[in-house]
Structure formats: C-alpha cells, structure tokens
N, C-alpha and C. Protein backbone atom coordinates (compact mmCIF):
# COMPACT_ATOMS: atom_id res chain seq x y z
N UNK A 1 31.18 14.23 41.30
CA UNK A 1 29.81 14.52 40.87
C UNK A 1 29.53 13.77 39.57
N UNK A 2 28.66 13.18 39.50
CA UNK A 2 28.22 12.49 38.82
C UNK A 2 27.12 12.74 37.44
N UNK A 3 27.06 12.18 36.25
CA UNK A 3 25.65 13.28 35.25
C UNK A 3 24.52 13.40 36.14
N UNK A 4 23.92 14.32 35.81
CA UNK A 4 22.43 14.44 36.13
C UNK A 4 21.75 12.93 36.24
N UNK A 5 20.78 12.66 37.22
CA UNK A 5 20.32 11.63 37.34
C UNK A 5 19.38 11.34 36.36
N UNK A 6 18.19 12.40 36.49
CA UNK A 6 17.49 13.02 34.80
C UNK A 6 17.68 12.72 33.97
N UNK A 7 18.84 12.87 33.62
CA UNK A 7 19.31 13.14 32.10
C UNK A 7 19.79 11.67 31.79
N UNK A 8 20.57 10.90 32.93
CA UNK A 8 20.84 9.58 33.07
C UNK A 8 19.40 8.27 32.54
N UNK A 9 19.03 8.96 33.85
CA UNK A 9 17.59 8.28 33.54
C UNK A 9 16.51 8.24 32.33
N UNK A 10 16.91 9.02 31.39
CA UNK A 10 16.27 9.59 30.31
C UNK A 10 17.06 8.94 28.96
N UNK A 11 18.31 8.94 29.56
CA UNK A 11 19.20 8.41 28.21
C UNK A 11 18.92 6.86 27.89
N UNK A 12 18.81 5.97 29.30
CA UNK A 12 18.66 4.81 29.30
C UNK A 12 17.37 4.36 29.00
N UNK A 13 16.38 5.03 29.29
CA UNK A 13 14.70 4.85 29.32
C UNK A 13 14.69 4.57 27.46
N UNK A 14 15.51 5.52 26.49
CA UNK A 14 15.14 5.66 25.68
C UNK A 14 16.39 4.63 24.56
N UNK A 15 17.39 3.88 25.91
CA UNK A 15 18.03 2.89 25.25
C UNK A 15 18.98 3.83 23.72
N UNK A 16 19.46 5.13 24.37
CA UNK A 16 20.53 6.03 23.76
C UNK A 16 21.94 5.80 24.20
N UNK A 17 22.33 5.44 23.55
CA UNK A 17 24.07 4.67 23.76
C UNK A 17 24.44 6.26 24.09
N UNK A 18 25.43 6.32 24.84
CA UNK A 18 26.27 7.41 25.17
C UNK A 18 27.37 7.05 25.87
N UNK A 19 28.50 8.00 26.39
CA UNK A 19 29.67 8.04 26.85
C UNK A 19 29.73 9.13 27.91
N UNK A 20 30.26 8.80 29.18
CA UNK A 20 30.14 9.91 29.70
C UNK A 20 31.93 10.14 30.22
N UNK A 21 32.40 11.55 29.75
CA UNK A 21 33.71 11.53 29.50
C UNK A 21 34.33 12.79 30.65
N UNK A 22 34.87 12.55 31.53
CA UNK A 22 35.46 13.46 33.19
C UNK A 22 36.46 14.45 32.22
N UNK A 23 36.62 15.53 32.52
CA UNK A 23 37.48 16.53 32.72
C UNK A 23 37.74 17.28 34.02
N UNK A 24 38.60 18.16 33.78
CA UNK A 24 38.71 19.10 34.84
C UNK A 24 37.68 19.86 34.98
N UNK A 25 37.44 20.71 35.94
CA UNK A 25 36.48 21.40 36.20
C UNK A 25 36.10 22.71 35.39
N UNK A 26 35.12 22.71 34.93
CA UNK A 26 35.14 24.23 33.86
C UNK A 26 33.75 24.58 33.95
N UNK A 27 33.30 25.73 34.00
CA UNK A 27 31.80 26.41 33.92
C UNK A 27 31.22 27.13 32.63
N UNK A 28 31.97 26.79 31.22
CA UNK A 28 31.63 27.07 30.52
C UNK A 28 31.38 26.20 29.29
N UNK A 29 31.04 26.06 28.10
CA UNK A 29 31.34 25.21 27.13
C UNK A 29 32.48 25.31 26.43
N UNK A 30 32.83 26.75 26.14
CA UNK A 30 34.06 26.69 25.26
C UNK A 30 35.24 26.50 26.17
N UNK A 31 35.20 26.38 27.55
CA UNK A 31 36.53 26.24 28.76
C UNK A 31 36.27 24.21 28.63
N UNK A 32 35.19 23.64 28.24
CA UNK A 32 34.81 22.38 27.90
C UNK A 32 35.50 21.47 26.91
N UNK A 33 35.76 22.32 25.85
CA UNK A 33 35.93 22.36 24.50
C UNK A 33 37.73 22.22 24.74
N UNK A 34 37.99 23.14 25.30
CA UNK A 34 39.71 23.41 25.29
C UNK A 34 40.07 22.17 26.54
N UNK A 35 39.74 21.85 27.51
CA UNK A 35 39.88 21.06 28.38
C UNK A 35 39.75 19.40 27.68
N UNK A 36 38.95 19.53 27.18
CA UNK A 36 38.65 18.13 26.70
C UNK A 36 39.36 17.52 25.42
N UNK A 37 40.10 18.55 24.97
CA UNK A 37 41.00 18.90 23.23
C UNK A 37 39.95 18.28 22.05
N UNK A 38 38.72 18.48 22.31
CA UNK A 38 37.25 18.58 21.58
C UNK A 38 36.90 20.55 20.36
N UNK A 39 37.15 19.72 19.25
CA UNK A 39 36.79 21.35 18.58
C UNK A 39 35.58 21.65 19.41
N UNK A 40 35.67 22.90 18.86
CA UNK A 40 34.36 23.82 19.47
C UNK A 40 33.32 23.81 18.65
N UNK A 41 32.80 22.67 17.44
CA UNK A 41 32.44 22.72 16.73
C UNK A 41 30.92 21.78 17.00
N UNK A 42 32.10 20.61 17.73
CA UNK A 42 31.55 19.12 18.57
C UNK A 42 30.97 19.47 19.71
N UNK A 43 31.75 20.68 20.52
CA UNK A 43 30.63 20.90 22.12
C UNK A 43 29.52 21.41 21.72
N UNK A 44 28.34 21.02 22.52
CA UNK A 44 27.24 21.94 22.11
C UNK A 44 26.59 22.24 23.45
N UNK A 45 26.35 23.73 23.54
CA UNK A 45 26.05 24.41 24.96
C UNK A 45 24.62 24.29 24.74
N UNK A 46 24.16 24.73 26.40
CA UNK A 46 22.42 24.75 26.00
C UNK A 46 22.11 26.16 26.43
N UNK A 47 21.53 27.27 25.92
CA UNK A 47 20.96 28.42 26.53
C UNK A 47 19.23 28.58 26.69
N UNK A 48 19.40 28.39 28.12
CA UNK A 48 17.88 29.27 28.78
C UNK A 48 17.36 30.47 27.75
N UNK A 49 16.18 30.14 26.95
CA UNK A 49 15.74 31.69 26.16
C UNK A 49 13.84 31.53 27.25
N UNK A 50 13.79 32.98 26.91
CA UNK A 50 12.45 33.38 27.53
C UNK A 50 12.12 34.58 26.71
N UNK A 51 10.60 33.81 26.84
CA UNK A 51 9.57 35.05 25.24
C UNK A 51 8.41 35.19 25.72
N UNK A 52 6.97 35.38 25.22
CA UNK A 52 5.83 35.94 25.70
C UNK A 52 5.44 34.42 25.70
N UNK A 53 5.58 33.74 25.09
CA UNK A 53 5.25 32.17 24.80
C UNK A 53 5.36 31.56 26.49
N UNK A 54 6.93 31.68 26.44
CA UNK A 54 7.31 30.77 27.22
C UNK A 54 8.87 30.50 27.33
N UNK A 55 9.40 29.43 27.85
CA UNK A 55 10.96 28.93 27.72
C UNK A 55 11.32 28.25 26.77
N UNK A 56 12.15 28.14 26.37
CA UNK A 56 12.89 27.92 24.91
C UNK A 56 14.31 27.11 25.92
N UNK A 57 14.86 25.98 24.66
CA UNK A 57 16.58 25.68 25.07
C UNK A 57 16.58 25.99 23.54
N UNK A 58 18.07 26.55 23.52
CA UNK A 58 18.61 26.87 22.17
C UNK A 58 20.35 25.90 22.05
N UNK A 59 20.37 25.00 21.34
CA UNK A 59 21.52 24.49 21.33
C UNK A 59 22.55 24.73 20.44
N UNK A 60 23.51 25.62 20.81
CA UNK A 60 24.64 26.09 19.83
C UNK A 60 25.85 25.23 20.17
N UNK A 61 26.87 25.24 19.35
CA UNK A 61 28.34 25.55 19.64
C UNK A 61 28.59 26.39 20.33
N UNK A 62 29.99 25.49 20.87
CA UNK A 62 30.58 26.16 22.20
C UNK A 62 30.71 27.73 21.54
N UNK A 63 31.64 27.78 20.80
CA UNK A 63 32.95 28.89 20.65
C UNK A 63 31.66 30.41 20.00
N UNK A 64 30.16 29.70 19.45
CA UNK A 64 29.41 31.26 19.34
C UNK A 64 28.21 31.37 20.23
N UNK A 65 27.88 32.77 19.87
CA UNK A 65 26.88 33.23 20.69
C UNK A 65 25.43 33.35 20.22
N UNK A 66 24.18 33.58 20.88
CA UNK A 66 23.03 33.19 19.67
C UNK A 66 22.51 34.59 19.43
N UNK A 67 22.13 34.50 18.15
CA UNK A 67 21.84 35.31 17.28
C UNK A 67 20.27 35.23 17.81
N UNK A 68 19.58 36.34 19.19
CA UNK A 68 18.49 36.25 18.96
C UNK A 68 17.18 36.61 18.13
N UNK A 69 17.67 37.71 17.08
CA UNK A 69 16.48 37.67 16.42
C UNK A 69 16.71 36.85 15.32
N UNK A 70 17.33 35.89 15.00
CA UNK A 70 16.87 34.39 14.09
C UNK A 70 16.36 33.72 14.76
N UNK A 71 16.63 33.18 16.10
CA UNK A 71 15.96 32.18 16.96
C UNK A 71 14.91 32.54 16.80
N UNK A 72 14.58 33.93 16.99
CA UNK A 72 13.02 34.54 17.77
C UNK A 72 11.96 34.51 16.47
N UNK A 73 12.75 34.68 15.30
CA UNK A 73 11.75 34.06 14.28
C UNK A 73 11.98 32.41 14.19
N UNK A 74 12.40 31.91 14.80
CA UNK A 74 12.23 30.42 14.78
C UNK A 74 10.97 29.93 15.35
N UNK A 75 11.15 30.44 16.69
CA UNK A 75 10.03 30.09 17.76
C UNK A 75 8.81 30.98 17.72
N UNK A 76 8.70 31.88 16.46
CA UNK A 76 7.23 32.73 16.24
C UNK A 76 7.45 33.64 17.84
N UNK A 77 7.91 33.76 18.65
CA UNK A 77 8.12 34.79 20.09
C UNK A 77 9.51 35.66 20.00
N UNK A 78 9.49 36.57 21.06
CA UNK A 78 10.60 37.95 20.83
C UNK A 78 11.13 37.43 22.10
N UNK A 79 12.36 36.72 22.09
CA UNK A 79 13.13 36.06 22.80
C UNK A 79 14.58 36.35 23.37
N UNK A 80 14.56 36.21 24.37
CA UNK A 80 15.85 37.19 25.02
C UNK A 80 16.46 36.23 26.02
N UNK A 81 17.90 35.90 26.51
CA UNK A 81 18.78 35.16 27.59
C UNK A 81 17.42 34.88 29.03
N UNK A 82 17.20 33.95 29.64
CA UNK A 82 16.63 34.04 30.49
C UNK A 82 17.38 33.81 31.68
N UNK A 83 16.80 34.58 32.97
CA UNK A 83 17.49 35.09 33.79
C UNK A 83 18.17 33.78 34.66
N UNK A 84 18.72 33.77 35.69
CA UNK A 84 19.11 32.81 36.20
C UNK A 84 18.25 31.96 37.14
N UNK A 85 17.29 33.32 37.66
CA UNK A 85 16.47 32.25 38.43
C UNK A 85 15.70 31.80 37.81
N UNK A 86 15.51 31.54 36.78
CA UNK A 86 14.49 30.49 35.61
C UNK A 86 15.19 29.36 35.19
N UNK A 87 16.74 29.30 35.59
CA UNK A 87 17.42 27.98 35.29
C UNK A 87 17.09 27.70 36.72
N UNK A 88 17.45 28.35 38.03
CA UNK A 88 17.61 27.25 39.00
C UNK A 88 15.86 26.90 39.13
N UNK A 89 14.89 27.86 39.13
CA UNK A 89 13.15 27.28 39.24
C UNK A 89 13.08 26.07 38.09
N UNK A 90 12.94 26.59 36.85
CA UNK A 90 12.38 25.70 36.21
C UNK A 90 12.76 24.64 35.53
N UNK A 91 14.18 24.36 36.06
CA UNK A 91 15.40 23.43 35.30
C UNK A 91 16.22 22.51 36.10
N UNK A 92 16.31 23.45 37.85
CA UNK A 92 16.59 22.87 39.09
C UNK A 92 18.10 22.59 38.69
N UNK A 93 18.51 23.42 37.89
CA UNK A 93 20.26 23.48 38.29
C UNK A 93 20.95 24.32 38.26
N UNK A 94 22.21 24.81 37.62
CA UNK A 94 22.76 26.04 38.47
C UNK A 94 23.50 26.46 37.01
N UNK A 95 23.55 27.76 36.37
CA UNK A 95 24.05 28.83 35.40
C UNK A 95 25.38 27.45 34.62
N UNK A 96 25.13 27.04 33.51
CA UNK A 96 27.11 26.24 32.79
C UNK A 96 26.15 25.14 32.91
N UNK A 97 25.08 24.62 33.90
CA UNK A 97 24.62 23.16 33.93
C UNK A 97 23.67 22.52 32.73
N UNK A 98 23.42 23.35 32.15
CA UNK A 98 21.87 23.09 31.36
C UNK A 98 22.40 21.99 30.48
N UNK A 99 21.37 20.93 30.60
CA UNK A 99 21.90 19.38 29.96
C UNK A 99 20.85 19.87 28.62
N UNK A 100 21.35 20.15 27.19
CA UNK A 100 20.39 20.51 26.28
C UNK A 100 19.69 19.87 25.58
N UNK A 101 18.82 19.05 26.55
CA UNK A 101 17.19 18.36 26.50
C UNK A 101 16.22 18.82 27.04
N UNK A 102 14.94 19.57 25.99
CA UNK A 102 14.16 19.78 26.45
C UNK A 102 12.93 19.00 26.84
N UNK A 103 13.12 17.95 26.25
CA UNK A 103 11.77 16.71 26.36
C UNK A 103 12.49 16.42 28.25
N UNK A 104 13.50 16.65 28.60
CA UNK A 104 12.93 16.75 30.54
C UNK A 104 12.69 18.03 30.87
N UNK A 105 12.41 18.88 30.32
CA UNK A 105 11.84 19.75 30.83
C UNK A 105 10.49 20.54 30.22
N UNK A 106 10.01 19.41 29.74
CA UNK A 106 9.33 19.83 28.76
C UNK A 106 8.95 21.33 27.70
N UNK A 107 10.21 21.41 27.73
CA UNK A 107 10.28 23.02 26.31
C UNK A 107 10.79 22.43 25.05
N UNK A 108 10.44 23.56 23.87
CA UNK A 108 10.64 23.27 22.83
C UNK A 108 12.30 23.42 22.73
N UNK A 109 12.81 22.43 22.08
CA UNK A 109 14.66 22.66 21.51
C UNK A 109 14.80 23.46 20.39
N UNK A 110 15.53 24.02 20.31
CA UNK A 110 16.05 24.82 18.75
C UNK A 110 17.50 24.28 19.05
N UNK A 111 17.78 23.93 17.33
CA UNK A 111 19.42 23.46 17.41
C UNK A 111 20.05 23.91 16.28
N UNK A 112 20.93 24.67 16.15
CA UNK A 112 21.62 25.37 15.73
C UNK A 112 22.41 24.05 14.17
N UNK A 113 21.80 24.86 13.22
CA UNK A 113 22.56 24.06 11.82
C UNK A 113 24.16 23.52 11.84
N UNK A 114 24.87 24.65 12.41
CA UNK A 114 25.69 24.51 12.75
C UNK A 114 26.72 23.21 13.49
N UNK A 115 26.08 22.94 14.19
CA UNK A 115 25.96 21.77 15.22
C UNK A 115 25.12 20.27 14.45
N UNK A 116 24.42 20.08 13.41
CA UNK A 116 23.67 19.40 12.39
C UNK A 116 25.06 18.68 11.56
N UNK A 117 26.23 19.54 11.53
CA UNK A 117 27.28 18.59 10.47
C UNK A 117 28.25 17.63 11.05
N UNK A 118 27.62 17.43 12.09
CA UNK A 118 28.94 16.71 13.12
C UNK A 118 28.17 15.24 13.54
N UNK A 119 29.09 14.53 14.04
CA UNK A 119 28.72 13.16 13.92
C UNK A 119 28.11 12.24 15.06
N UNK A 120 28.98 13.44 16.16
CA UNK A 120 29.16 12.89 17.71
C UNK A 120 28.96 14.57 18.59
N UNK A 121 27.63 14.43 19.42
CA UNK A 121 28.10 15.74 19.96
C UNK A 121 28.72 15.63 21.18
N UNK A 122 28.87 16.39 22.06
CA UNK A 122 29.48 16.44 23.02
C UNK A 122 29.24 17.90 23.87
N UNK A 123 28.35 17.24 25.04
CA UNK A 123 27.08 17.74 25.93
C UNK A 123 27.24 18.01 26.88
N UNK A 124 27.10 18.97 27.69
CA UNK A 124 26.62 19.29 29.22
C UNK A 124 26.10 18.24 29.64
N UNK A 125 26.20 18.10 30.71
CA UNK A 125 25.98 16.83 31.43
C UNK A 125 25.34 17.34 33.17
N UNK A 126 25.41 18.26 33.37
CA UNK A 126 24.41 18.73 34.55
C UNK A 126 25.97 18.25 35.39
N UNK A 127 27.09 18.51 34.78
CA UNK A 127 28.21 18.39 36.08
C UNK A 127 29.47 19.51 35.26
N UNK A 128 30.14 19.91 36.30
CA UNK A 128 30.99 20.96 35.81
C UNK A 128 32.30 20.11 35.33
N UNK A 129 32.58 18.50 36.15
CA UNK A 129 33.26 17.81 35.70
C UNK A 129 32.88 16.72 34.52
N UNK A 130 32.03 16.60 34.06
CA UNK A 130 31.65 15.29 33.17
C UNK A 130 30.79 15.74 31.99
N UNK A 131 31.04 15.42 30.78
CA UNK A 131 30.34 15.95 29.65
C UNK A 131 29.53 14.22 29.51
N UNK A 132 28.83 14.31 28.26
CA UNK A 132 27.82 13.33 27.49
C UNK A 132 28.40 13.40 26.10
N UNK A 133 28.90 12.62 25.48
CA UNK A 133 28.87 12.25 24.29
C UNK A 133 28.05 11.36 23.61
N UNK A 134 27.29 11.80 22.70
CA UNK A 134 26.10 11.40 21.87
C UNK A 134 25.69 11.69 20.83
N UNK A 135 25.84 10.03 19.56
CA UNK A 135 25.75 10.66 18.43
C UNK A 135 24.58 11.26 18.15
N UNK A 136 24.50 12.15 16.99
CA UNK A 136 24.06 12.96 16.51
C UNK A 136 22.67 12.78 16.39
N UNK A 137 22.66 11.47 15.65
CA UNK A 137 21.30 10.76 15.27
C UNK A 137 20.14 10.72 16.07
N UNK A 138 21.36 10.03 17.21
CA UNK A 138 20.37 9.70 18.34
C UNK A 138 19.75 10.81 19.39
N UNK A 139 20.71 12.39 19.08
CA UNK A 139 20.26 13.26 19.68
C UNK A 139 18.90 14.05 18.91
N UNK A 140 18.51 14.22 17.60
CA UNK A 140 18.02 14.48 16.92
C UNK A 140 16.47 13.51 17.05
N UNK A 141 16.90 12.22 16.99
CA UNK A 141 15.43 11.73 17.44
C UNK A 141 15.24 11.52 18.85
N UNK A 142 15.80 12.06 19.58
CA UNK A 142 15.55 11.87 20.93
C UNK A 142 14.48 13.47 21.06
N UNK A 143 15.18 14.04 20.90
CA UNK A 143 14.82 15.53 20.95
C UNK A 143 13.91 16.17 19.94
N UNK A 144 13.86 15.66 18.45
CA UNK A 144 13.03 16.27 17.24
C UNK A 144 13.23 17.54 17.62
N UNK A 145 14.28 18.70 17.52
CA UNK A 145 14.74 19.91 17.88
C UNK A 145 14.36 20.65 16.39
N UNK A 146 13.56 21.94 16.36
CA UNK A 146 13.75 22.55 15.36
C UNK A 146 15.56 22.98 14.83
N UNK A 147 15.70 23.18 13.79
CA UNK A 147 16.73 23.32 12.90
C UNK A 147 16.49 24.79 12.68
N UNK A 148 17.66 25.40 12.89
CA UNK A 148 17.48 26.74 12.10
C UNK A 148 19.11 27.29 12.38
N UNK A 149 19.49 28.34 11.31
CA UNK A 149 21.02 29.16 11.65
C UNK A 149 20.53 30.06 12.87
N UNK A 150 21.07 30.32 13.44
CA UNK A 150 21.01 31.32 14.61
C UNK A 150 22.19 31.69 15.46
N UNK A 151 23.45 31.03 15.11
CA UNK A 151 24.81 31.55 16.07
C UNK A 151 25.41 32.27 15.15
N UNK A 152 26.24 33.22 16.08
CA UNK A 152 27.10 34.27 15.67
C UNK A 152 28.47 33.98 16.21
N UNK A 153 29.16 34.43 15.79
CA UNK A 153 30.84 34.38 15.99
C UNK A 153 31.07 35.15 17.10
N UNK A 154 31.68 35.11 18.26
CA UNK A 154 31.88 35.74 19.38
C UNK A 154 32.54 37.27 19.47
C-alpha cells in the first residue's frame, strides 16, 4: 500500500520535498514511533475533532493525548473526538489513517506547540505501512496551522 494519492498529489503540486519511509504494520502513532526507532516527539498524529462550528484536525505527538478544552478555546467551539463515521464520510479513510492536512480536506489545522520544536516531522501517510517525513517549515507553510499547547501526557 502505497501514501495516499491526495496527500501525494498535494505534496508535489506544492513542490514539498518529503520522504516516504515503510515500516511494519501499526494502527497507531505511538506503535509508529517505536517501530520506526523515531522519538515520540518527531511522530505527529492527526485527530478528527467535531464542534457546533464544524471539523477540526488537531496535530499532536504521538506518545500524548489532546487536551480538549485548550483546543476548544483555540477554535472559539466546544469540541470533542469525532466519531468514526466522520473520518470514513468526510476524510474517506479508515480510524490510525488521518494524513494531518487539512487544506485536503478543507478544515482548519491546530498544531500542537509541542510538535513546533522539532525539525523534521514524521506523518501519517494514509497507510498503516508508510509514514511521510517532512520538514517542519515546509509543513507549517503548507498548512498555516494555528499554534496553541493543548496535549496532555497519557
């Protein structure tokens, strides 16, 4: 299985150098993180949020969990995990897949400060075998993601 075609197609459109790096098979970020011998500092997961607004991606580190009422004052909405069938309707992939770009799906990004001190991230890739590595820079102006603290320690 191969990255997302999307996300492929999106990286190149916008002439974003990346790496796309195979592991074993894992359905999580922090099972990503240990597989790949990548701190958990460098993976960055994407979570489905849903509010009165609308859909939200929230991009944390693997190894925490999000702190929703900081997010939810991020995004001005009262924001909670969104369910699964709002990843496979409005995202068209399946629960571990979420590639954390919202400019293809057109929602707003929130990205975790946390994830801001690192150089190179290292991404969901819309495959359970293949991550995205992409510096920082280029994820930041690709995306213009609000900034805010919002993860918690597991």
């Amino acid at each position: 299985m191969a990255i997302a075609k999307n996300l492929e197609k999106h990286l190149k459109q916008n002439k974003v150098k990346y790496e796309i790096v195979e592991h074993r098979k894992v359905y999580t970020a922090f099972d990503s993180a240990e597989t790949q011998d990548v701190k958990l500092t460098e993976v960055a997961k994407g979570v489905l949020l849903k509010g009165k607004k609308g859909l939200y991606i929230a991009v944390l580190p693997a190894g925490m969990n999000c702190d929703f009422k900081a997010v939810s004052k991020l995004a001005e909405d009262k924001l909670s995990m969104a369910k699964e069938k709002d990843i496979t309707a409005k995202l068209k992939t399946k629960v571990g897949l979420i590639a954390p770009f919202g400019s293809l799906y057109k929602l707003p990004v929130f990205l975790d400060k946390k994830l801001a001190k690192v150089q190179t991230l290292n991404i969901p890739a819309g495959s359970y075998t293949e991550s995205v590595e992409i510096k920082l820079k280029d994820y930041l102006k690709l995306e213009n993601p609000i900034q805010g603290s919002f993860s918690v320690k597991k």
